[in-house]
Protein backbone atom coordinates (compact mmCIF):
# COMPACT_ATOMS: atom_id res chain seq x y z
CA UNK A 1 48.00 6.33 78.84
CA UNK A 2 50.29 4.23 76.18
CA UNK A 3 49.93 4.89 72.88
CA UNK A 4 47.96 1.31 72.49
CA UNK A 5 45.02 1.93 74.38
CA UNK A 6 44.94 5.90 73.36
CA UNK A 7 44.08 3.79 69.96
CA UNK A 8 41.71 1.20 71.66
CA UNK A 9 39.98 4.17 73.54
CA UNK A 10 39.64 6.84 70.40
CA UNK A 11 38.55 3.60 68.04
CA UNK A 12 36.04 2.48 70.06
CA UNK A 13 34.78 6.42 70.41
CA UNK A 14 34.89 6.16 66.70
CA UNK A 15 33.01 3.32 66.37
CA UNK A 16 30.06 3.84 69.39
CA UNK A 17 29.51 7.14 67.64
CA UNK A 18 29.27 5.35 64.19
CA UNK A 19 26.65 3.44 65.47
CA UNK A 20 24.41 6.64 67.80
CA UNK A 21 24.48 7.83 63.76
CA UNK A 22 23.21 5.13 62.48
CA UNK A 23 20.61 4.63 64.98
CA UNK A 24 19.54 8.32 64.75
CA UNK A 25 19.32 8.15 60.70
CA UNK A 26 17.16 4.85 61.22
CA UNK A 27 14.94 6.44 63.02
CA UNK A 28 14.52 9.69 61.72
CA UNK A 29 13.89 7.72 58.32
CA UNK A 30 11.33 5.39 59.94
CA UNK A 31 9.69 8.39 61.40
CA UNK A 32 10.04 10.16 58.28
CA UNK A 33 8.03 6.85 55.99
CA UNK A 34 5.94 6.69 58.74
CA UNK A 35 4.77 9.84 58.51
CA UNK A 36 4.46 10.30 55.01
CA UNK A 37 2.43 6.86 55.02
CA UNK A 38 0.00 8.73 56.96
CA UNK A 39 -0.19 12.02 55.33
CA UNK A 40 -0.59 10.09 51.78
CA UNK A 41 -3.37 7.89 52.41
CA UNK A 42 -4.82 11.38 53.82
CA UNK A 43 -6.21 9.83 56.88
CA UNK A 44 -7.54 12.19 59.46
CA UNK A 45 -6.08 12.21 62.57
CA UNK A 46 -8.23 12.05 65.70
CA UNK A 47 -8.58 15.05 67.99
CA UNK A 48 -9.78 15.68 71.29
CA UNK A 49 -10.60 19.09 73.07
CA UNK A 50 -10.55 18.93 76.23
CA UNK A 51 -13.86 18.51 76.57
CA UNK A 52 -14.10 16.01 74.35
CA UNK A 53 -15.23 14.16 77.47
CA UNK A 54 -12.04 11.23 76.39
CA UNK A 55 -14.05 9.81 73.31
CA UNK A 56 -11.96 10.40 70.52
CA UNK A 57 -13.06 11.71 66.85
CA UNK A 58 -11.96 10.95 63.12
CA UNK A 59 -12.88 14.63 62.34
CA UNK A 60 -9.73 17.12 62.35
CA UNK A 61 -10.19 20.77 64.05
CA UNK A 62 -9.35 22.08 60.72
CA UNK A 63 -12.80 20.48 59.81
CA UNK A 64 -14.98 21.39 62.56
CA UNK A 65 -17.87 24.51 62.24
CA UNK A 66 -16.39 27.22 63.27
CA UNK A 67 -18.31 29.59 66.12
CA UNK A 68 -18.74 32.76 66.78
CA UNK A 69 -17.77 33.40 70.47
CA UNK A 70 -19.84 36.59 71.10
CA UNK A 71 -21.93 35.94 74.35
CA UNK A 72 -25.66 36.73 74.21
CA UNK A 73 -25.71 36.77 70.60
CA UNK A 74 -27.05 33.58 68.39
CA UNK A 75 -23.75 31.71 67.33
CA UNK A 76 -22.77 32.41 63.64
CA UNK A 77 -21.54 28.79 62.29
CA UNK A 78 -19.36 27.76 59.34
CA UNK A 79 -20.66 24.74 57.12
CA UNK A 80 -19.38 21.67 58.18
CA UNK A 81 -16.41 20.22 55.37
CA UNK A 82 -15.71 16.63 55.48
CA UNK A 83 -16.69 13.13 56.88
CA UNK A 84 -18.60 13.37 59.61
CA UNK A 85 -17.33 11.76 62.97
CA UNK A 86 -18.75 8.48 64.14
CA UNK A 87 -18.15 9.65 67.76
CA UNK A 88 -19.11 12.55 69.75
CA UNK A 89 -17.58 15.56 69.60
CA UNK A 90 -17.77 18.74 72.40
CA UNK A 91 -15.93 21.68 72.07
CA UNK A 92 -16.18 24.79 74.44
CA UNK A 93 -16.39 28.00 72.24
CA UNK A 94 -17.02 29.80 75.48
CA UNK A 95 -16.40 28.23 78.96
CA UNK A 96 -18.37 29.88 81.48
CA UNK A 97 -18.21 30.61 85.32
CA UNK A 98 -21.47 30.13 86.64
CA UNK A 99 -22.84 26.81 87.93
CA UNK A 100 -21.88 23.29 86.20
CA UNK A 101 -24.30 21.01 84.63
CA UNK A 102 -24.74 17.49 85.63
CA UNK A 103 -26.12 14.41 83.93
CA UNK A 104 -29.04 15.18 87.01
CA UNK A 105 -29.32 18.93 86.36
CA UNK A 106 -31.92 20.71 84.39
CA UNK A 107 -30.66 23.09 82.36
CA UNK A 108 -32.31 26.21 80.64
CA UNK A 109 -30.32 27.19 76.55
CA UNK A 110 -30.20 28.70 73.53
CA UNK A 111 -29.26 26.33 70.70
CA UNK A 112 -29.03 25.88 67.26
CA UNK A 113 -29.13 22.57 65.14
CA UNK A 114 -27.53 22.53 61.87
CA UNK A 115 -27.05 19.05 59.70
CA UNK A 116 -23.50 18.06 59.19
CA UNK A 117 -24.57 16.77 55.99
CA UNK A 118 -26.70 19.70 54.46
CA UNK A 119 -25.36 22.50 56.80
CA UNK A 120 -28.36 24.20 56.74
CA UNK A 121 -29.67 25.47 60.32
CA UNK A 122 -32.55 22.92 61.17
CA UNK A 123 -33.81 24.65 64.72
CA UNK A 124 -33.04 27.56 66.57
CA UNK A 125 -34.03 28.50 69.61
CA UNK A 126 -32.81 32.36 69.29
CA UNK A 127 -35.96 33.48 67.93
CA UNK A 128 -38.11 32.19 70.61
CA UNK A 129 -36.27 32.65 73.68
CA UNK A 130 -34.35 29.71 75.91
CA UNK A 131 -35.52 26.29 76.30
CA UNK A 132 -35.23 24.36 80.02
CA UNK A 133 -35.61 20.60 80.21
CA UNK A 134 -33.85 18.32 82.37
CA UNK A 135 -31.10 16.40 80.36
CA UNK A 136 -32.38 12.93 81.00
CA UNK A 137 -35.46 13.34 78.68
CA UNK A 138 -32.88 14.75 75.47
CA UNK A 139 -31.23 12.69 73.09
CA UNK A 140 -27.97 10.91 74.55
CA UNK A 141 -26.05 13.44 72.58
CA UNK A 142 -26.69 15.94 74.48
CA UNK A 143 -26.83 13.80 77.93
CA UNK A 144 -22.97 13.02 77.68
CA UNK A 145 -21.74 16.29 76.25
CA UNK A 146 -23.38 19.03 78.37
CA UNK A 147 -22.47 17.50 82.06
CA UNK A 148 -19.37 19.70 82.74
CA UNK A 149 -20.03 22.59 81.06
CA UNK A 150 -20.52 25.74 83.22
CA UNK A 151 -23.66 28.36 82.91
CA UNK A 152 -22.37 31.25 80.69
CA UNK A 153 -20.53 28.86 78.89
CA UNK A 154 -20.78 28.57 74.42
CA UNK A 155 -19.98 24.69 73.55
CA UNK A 156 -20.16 22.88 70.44
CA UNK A 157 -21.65 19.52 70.42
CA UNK A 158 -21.25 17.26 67.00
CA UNK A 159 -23.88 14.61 67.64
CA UNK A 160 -23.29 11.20 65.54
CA UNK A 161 -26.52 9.59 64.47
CA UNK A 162 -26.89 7.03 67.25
CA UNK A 163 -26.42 9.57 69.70
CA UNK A 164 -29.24 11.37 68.31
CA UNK A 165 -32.17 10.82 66.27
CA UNK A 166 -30.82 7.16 64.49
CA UNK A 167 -32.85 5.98 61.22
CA UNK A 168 -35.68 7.16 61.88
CA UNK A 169 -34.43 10.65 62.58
CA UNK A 170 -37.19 13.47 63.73
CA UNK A 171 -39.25 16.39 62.32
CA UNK A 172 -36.67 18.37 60.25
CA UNK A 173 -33.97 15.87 61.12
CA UNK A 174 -33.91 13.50 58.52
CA UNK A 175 -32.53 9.86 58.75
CA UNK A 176 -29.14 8.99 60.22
CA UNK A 177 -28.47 12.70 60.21
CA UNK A 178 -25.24 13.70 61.61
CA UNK A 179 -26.53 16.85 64.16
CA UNK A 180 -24.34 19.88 65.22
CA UNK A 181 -25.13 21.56 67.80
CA UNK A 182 -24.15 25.18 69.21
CA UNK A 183 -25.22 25.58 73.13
CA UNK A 184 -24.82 28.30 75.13
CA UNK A 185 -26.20 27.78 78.91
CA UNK A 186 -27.85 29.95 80.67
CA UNK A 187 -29.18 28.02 83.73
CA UNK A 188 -28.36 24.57 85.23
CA UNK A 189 -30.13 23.41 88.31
C-alpha cells in the first residue's frame, strides 16, 4: 500500500469513526431529554402483569395494594396510594394448579373488596365462608379478569368504575368507586 492511500484509508477511518461518535452522543442525549421529560412531568408509566389480560394501566406496581400470599388465609392488603387506573388491572398473587376458570365457568371464592379511594375493606367473604356464582351474572370486572386464573390460585383484580358498579354504585360501594379486589379460587366448574 503507497503511502497515499495508507492516508486516504486511515483518514477516512478517522473520519467514519468521528461520525459513529457523534451519532452515539446524539442519541444517548436524545434518550437522555427524553427520559428526563418523562420522569419530570412525573407521569406514570403503564404496566402490565402478565395477567393483565393485554389491557394496559396508568397505575405503576410501585402503587398497587400489596397482598399477602399465604394460601387459606384472608389476604392482608396495603392501602391503595395514587390515581386510580381507568383500566382493569389483574395481578396473580398466587397462581394455582387446579382447574382454570372460563368466562362459562362457575366459580366458588373467597374475596375481599376494598375502595381504591377510601381503602377501607367494604366486603369480605372470609367471615362467612366462600361464595359460588357463575361469572356471567357478576359485574364485568370480574367477568374479564377471572377467566384464566387456575383454582388454588390468589389474584388481584383493580376494578375501574365502569367495570363495576358505575354512578350509581351499590350497597357499601358508593358512586364511581374505584373497587379492588383480592380473589382466591377455590372451585371453577
Amino acid at each position: 500500500m503507497s503511502k497515499k492511500s495508507f492516508k486516504v484509508s486511515a483518514i477516512v477511518v478517522v473520519v467514519v469513526l468521528a461520525a459513529s461518535l457523534a451519532l452515539t452522543f446524539t442519541h444517548k442525549k436524545s434518550t437522555s431529554s427524553a427520559s428526563s421529560a418523562s420522569q419530570s412531568s412525573q407521569a406514570p408509566q403503564p404496566t402490565q402483569s402478565s395477567q393483565s389480560q393485554g389491557k394496559a394501566s396508568a397505575v405503576t406496581q410501585e402503587e398497587l395494594p400489596t397482598v399477602s400470599a399465604i394460601a387459606g388465609q384472608a389476604p392482608v392488603i396495603s392501602k391503595p396510594v395514587g390515581d386510580p387506573p381507568a383500566t382493569l388491572v389483574t395481578k396473580d398473587i398466587i397462581v394455582g394448579n387446579g382447574a382454570t376458570a372460563t368466562s362459562a365457568s362457575t366459580v366458588t371464592a373467597q374475596y375481599v373488596l376494598m375502595s381504591w379511594k377510601s381503602g377501607a375493606v367494604l366486603q369480605s367473604s372470609w367471615s362467612q365462608g366462600p361464595a359460588t356464582f357463575p361469572l356471567s351474572a357478576v359485574i364485568p370486572g370480574w367477568q374479564q379478569g377471572i377467566p384464566g386464573m387456575k383454582v388454588g390460585g390468589r389474584r388481584l383484580l383493580v376494578v375501574p368504575p365502569a367495570l363495576g358498579y358505575g354512578a350509581a354504585g351499590s350497597g357499601p360501594v358508593g358512586p364511581n368507586e374505584t373497587l379492588v379486589f383480592v380473589v382466591d379460587l377455590t372451585a371453577a366448574k
